[in-house]
PDB file of N, CA and C in Angstrom:
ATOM      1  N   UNK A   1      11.184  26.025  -8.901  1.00  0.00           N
ATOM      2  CA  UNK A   1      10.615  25.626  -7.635  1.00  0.00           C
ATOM      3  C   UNK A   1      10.562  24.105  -7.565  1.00  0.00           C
ATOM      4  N   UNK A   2      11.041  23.370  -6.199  1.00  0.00           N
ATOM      5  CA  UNK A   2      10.949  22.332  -6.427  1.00  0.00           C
ATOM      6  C   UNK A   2       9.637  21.597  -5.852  1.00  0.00           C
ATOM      7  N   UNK A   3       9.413  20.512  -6.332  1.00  0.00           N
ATOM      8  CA  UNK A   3       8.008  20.033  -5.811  1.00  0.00           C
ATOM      9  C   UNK A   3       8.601  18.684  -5.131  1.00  0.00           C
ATOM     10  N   UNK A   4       7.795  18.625  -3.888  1.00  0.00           N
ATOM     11  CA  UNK A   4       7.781  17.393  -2.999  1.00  0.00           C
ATOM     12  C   UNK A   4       7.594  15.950  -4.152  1.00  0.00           C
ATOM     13  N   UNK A   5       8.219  14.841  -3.859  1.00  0.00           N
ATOM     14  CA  UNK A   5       7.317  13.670  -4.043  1.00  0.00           C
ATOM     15  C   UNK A   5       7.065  13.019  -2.886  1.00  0.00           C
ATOM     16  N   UNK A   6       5.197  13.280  -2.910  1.00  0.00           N
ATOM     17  CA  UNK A   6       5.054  12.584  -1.546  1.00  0.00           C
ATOM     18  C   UNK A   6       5.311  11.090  -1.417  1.00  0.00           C
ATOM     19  N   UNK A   7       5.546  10.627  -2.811  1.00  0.00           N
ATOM     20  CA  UNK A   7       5.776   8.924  -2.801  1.00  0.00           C
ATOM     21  C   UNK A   7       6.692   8.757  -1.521  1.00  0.00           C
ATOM     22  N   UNK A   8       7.691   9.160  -1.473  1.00  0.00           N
ATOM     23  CA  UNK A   8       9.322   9.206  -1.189  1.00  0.00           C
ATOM     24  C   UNK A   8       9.126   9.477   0.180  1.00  0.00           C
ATOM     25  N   UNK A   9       7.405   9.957   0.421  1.00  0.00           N
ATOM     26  CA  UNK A   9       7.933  10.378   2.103  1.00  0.00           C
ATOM     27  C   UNK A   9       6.741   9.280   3.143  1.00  0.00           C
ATOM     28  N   UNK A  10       6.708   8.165   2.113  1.00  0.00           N
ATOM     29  CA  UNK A  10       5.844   6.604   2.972  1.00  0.00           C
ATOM     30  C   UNK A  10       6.598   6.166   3.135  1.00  0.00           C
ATOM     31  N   UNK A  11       6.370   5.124   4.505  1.00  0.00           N
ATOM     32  CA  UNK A  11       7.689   3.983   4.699  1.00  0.00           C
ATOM     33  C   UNK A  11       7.588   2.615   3.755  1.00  0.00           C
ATOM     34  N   UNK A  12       8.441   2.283   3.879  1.00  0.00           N
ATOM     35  CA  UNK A  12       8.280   0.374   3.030  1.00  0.00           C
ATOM     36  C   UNK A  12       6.968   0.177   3.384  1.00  0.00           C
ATOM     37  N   UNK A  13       7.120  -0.355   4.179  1.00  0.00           N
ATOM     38  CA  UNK A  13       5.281  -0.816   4.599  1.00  0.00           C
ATOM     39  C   UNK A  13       4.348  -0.142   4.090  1.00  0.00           C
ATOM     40  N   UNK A  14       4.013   1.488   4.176  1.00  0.00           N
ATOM     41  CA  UNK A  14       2.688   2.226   3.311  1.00  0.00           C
ATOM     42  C   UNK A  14       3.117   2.350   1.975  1.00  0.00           C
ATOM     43  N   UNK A  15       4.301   2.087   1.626  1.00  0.00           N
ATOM     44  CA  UNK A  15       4.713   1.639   0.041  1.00  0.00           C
ATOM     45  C   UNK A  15       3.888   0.678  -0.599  1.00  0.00           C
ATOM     46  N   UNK A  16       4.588  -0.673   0.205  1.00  0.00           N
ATOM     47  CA  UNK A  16       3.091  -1.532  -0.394  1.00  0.00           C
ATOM     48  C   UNK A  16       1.966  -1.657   0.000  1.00  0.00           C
ATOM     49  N   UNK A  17       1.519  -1.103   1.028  1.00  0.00           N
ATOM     50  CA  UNK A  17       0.245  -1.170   0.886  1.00  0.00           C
ATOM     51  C   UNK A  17      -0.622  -0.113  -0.534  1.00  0.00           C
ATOM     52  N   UNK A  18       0.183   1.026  -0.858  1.00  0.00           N
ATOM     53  CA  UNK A  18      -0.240   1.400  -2.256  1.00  0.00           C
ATOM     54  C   UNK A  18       0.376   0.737  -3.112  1.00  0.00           C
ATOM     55  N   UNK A  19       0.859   0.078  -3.401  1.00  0.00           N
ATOM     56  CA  UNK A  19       1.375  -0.976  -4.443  1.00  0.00           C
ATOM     57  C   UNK A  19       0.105  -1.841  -4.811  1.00  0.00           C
ATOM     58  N   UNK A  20      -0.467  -2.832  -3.674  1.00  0.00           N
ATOM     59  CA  UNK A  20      -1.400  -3.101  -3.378  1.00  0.00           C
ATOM     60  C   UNK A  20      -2.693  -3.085  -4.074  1.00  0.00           C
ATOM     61  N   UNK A  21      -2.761  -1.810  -3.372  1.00  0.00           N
ATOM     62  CA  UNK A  21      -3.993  -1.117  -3.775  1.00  0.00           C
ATOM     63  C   UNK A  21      -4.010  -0.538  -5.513  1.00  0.00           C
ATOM     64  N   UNK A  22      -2.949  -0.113  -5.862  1.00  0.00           N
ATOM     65  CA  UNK A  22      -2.866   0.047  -7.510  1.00  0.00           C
ATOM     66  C   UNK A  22      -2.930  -1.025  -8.148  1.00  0.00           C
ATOM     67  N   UNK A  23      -2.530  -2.574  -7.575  1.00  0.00           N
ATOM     68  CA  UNK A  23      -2.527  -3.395  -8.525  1.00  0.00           C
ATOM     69  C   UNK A  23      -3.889  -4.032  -8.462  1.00  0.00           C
ATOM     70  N   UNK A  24      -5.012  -3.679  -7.116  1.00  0.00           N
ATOM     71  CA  UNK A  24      -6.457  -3.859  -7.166  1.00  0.00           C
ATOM     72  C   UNK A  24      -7.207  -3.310  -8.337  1.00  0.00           C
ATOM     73  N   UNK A  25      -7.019  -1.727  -8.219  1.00  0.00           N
ATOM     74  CA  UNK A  25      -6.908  -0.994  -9.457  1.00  0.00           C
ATOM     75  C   UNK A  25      -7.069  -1.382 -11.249  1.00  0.00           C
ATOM     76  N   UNK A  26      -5.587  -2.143 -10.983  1.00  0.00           N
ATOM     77  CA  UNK A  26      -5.287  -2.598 -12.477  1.00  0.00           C
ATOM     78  C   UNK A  26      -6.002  -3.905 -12.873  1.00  0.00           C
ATOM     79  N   UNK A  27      -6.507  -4.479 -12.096  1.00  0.00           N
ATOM     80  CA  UNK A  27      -7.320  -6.062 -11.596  1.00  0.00           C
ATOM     81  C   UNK A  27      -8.414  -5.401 -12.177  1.00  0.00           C
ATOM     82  N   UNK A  28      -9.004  -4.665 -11.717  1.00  0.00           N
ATOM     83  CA  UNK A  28     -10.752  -4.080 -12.348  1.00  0.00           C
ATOM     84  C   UNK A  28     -10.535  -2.712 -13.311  1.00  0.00           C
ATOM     85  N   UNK A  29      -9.640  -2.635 -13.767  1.00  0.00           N
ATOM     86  CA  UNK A  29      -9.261  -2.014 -14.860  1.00  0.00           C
ATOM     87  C   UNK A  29      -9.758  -0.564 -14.882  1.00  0.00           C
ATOM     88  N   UNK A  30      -9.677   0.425 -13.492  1.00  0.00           N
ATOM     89  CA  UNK A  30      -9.584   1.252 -13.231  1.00  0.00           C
ATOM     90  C   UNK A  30      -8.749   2.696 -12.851  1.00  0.00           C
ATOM     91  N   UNK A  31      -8.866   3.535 -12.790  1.00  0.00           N
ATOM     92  CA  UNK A  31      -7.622   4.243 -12.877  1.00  0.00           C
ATOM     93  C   UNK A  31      -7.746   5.550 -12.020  1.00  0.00           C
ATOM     94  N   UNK A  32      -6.987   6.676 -11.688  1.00  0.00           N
ATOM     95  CA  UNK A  32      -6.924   7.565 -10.595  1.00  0.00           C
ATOM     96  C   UNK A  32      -7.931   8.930 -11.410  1.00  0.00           C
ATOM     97  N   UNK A  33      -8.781   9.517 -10.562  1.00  0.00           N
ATOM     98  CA  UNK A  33      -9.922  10.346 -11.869  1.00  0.00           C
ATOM     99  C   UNK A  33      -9.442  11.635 -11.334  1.00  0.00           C
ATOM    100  N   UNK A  34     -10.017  12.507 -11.214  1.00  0.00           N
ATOM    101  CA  UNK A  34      -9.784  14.078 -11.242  1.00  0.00           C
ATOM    102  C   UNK A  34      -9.972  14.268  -9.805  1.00  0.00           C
ATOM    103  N   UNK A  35     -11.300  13.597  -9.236  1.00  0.00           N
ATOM    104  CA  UNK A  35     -11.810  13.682  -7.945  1.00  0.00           C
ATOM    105  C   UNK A  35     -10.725  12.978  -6.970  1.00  0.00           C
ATOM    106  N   UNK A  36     -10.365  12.007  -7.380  1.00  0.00           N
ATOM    107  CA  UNK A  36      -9.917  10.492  -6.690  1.00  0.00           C
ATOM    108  C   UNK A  36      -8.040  10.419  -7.623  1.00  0.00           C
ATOM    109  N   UNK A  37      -6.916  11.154  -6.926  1.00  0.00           N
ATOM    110  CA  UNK A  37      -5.708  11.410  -7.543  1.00  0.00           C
ATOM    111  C   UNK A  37      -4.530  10.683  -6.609  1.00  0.00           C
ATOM    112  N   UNK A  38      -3.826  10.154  -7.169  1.00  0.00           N
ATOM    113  CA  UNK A  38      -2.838   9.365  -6.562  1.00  0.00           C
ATOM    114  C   UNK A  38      -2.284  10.337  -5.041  1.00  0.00           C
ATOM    115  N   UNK A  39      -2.020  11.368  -5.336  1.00  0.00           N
ATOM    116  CA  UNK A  39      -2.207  12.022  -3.958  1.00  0.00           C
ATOM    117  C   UNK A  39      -2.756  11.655  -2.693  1.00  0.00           C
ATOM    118  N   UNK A  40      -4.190  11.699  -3.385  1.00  0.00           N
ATOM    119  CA  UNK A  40      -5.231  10.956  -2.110  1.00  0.00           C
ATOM    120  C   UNK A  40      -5.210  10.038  -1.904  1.00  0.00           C
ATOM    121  N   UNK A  41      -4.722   9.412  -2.592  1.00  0.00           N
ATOM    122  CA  UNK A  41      -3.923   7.772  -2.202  1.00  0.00           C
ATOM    123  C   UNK A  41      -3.355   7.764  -0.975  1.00  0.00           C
ATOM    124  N   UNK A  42      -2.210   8.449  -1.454  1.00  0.00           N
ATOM    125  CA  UNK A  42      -0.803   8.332  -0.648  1.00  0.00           C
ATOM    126  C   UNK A  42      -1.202   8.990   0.799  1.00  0.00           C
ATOM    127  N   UNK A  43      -2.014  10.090   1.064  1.00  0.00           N
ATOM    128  CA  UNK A  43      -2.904  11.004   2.119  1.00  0.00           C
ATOM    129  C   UNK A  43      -3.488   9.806   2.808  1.00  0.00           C
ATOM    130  N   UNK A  44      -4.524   9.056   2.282  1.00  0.00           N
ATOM    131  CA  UNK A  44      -5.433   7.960   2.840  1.00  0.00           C
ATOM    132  C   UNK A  44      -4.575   7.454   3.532  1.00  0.00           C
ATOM    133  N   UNK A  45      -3.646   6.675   3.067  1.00  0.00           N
ATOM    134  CA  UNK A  45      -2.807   5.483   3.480  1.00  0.00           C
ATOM    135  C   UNK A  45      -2.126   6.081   4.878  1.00  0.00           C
ATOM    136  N   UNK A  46      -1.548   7.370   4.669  1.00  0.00           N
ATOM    137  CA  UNK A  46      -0.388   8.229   5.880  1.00  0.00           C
ATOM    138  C   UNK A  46      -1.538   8.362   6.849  1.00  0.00           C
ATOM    139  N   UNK A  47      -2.927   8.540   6.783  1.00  0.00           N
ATOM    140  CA  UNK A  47      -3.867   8.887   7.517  1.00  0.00           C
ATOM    141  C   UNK A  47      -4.430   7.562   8.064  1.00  0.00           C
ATOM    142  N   UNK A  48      -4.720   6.372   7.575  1.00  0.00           N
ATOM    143  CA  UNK A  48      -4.863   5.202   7.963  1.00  0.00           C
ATOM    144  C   UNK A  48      -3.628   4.050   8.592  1.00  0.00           C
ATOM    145  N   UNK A  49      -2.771   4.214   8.219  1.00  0.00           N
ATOM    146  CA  UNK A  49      -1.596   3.374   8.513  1.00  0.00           C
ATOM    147  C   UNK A  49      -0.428   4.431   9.201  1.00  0.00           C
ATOM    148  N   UNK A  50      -0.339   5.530  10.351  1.00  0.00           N
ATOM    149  CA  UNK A  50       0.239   6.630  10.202  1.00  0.00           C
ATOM    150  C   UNK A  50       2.025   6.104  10.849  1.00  0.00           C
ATOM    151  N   UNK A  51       1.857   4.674  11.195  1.00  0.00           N
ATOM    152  CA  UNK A  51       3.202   4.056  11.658  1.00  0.00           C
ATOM    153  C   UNK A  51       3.704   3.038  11.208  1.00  0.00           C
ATOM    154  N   UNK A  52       5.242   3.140  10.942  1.00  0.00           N
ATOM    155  CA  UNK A  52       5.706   1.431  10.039  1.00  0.00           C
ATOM    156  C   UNK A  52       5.086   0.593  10.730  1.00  0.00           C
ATOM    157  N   UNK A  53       4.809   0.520  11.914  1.00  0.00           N
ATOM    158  CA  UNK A  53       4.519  -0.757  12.625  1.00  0.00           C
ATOM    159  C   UNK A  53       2.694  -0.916  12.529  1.00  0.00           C
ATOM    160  N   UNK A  54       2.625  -0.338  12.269  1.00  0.00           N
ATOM    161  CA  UNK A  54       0.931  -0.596  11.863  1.00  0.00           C
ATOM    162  C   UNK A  54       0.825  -0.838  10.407  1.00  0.00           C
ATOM    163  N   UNK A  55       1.454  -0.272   9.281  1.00  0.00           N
ATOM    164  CA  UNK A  55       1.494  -0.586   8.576  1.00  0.00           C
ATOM    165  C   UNK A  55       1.933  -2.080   7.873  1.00  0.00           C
ATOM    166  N   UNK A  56       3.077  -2.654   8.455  1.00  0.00           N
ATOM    167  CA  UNK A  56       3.656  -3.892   8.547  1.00  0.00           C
ATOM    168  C   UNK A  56       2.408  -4.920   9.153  1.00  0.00           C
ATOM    169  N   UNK A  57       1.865  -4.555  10.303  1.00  0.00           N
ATOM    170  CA  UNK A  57       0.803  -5.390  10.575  1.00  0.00           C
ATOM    171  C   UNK A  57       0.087  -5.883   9.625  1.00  0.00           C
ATOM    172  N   UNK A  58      -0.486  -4.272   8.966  1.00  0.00           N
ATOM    173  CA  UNK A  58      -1.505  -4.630   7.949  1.00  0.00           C
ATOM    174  C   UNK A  58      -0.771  -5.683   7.022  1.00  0.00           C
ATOM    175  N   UNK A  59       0.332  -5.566   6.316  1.00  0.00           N
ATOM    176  CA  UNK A  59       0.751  -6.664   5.172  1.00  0.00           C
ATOM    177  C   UNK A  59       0.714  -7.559   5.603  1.00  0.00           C
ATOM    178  N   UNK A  60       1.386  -8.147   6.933  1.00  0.00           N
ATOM    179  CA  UNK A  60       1.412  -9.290   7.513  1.00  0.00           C
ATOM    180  C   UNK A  60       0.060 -10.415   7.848  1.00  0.00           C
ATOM    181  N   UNK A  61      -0.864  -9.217   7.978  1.00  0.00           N
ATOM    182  CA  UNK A  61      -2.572  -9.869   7.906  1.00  0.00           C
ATOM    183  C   UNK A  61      -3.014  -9.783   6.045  1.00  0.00           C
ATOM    184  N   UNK A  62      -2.408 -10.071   5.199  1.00  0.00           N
ATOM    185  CA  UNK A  62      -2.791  -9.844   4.377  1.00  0.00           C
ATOM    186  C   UNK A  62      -3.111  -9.293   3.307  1.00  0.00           C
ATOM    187  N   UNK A  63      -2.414  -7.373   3.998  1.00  0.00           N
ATOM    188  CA  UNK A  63      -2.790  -6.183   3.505  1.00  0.00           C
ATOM    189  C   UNK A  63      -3.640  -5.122   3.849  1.00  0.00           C
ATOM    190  N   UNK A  64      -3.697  -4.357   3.053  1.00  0.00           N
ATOM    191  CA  UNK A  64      -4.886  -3.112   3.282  1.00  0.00           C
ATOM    192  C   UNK A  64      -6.327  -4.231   3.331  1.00  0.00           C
ATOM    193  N   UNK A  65      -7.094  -4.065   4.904  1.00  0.00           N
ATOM    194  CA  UNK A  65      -7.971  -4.284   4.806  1.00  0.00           C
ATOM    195  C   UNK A  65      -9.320  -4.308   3.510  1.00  0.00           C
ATOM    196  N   UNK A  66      -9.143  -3.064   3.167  1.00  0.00           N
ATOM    197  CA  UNK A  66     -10.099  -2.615   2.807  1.00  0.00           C
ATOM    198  C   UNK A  66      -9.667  -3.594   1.387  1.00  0.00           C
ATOM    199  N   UNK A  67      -8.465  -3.639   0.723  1.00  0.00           N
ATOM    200  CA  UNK A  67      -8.254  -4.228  -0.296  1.00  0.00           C
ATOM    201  C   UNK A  67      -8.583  -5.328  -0.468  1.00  0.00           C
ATOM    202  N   UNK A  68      -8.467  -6.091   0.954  1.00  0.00           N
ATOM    203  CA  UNK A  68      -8.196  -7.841   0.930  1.00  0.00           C
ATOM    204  C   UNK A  68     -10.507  -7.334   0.960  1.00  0.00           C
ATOM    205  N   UNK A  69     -10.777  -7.110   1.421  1.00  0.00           N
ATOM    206  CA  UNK A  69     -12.303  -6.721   1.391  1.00  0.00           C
ATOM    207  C   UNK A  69     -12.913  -7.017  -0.162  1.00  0.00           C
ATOM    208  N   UNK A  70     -12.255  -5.943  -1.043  1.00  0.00           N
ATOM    209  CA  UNK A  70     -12.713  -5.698  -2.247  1.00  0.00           C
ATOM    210  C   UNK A  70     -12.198  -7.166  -3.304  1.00  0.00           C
ATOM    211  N   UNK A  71     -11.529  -7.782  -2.638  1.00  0.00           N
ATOM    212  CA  UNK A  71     -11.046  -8.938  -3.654  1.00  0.00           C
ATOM    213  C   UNK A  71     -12.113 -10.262  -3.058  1.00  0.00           C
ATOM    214  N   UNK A  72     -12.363 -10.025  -1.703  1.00  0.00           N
ATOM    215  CA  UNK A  72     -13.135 -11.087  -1.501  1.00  0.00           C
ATOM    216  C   UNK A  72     -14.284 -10.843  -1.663  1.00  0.00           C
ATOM    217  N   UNK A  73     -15.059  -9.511  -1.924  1.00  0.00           N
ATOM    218  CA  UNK A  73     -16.528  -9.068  -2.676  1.00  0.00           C
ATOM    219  C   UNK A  73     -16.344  -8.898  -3.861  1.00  0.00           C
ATOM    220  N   UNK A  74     -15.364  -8.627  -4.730  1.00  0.00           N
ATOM    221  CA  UNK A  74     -15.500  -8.163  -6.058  1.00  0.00           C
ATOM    222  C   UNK A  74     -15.640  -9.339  -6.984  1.00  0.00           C
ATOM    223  N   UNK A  75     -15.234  -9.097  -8.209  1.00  0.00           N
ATOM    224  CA  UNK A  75     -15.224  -9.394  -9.413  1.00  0.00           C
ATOM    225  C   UNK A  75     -14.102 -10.473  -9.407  1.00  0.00           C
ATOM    226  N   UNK A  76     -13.163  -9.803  -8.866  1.00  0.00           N
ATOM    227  CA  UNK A  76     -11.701 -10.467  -9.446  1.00  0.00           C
ATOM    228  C   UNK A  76     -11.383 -11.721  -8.205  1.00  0.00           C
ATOM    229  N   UNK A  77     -10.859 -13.072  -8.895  1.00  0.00           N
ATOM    230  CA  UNK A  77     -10.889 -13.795  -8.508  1.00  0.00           C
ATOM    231  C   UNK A  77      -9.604 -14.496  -7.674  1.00  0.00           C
ATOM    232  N   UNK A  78      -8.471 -13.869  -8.784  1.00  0.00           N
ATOM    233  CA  UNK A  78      -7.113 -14.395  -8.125  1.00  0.00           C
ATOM    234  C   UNK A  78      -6.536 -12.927  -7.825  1.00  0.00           C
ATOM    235  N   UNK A  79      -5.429 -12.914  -6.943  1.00  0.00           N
ATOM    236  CA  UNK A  79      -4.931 -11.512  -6.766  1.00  0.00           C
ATOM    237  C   UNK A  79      -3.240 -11.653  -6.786  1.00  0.00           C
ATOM    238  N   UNK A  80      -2.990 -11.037  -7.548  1.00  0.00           N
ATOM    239  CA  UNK A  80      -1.640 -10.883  -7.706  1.00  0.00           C
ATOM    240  C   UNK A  80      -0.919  -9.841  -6.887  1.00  0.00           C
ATOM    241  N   UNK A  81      -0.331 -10.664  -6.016  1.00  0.00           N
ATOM    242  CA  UNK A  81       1.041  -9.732  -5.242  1.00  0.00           C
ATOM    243  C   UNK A  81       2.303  -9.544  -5.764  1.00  0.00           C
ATOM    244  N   UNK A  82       2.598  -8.844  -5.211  1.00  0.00           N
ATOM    245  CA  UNK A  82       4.222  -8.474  -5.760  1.00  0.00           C
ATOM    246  C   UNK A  82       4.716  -9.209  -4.637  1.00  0.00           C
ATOM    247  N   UNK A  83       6.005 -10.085  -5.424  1.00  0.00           N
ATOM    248  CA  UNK A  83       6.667 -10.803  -4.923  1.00  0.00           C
ATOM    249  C   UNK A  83       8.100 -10.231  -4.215  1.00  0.00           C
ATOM    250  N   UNK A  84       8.020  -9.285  -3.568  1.00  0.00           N
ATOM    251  CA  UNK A  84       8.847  -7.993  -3.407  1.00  0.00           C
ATOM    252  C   UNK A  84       8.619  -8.663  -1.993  1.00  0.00           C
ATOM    253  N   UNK A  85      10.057  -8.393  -1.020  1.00  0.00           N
ATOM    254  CA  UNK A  85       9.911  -8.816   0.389  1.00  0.00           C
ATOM    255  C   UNK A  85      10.362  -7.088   1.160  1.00  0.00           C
ATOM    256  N   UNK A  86      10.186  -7.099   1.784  1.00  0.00           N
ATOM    257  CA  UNK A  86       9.826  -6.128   3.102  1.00  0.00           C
ATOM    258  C   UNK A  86      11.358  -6.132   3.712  1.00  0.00           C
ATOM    259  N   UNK A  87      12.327  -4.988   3.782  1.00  0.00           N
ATOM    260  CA  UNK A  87      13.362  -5.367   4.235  1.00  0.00           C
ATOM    261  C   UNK A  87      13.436  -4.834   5.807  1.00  0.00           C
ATOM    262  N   UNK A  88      13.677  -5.765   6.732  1.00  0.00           N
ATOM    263  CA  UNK A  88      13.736  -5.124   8.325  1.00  0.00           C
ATOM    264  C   UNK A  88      14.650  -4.085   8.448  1.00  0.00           C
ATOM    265  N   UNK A  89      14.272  -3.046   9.164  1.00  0.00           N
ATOM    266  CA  UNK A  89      14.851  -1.739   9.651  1.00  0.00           C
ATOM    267  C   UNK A  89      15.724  -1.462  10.593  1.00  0.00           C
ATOM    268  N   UNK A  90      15.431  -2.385  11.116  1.00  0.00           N
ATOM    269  CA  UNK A  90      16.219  -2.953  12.488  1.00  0.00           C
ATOM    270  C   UNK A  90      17.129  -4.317  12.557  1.00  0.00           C
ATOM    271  N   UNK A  91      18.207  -4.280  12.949  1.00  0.00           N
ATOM    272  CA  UNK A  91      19.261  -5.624  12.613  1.00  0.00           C
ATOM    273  C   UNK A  91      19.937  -5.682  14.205  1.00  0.00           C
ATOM    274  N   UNK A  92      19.816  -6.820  14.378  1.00  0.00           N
ATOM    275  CA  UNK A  92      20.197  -7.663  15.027  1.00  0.00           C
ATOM    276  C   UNK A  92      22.033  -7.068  15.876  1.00  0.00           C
ATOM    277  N   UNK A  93      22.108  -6.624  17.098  1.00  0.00           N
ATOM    278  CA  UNK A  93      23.194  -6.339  17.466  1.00  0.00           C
ATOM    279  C   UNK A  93      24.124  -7.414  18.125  1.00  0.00           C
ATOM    280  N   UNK A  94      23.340  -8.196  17.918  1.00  0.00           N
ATOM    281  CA  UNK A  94      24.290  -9.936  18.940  1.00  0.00           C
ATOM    282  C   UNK A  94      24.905 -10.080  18.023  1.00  0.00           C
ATOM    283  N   UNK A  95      26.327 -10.990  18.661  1.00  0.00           N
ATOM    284  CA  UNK A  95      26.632 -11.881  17.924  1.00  0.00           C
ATOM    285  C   UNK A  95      26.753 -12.933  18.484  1.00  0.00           C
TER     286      UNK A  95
END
């Protein structure tokens, strides 16, 4: 039987915004528990960000709200992004 990967079914944009959010994660040295499973990750994000173009917003402001939130209340001081660029979906038909 084959099993879905729901990774595979976010766009670029809700890609990194869990990218993101895992490397918040790895910043306060936390990890996915029994209750709280990368699943519900990927669910949250499709449920909060449910369009590339909302999603793209969010990176473009910074990111997952809630993330850029937890770095400016938390613990952790510098935040490391992935230096990974966003490739457009849409190209240019002029010439």
């Amino acid at each position: 039987m084959y099993m879905k990967d729901f990774y595979d079914t976010l766009t670029i944009s809700q890609k990194k915004l869990l990218i993101d959010q895992e490397q918040w994660m790895k910043d306060v040295h936390e990890s996915y528990t029994e209750d709280r499973t990368r699943l519900d990750a990927i669910h949250d994000i499709k449920k909060r960000f449910p369009t590339e173009r909302i999603a793209r917003e969010a990176i473009e402001n910074n990111g997952d709200p809630a993330v850029v939130y937890l770095y400016a209340h938390g613990k952790i001081k510098k935040r490391y992004r992935s230096t990974k660029k966003i490739k457009r979906t849409t190209k240019c038909k002029c010439k």
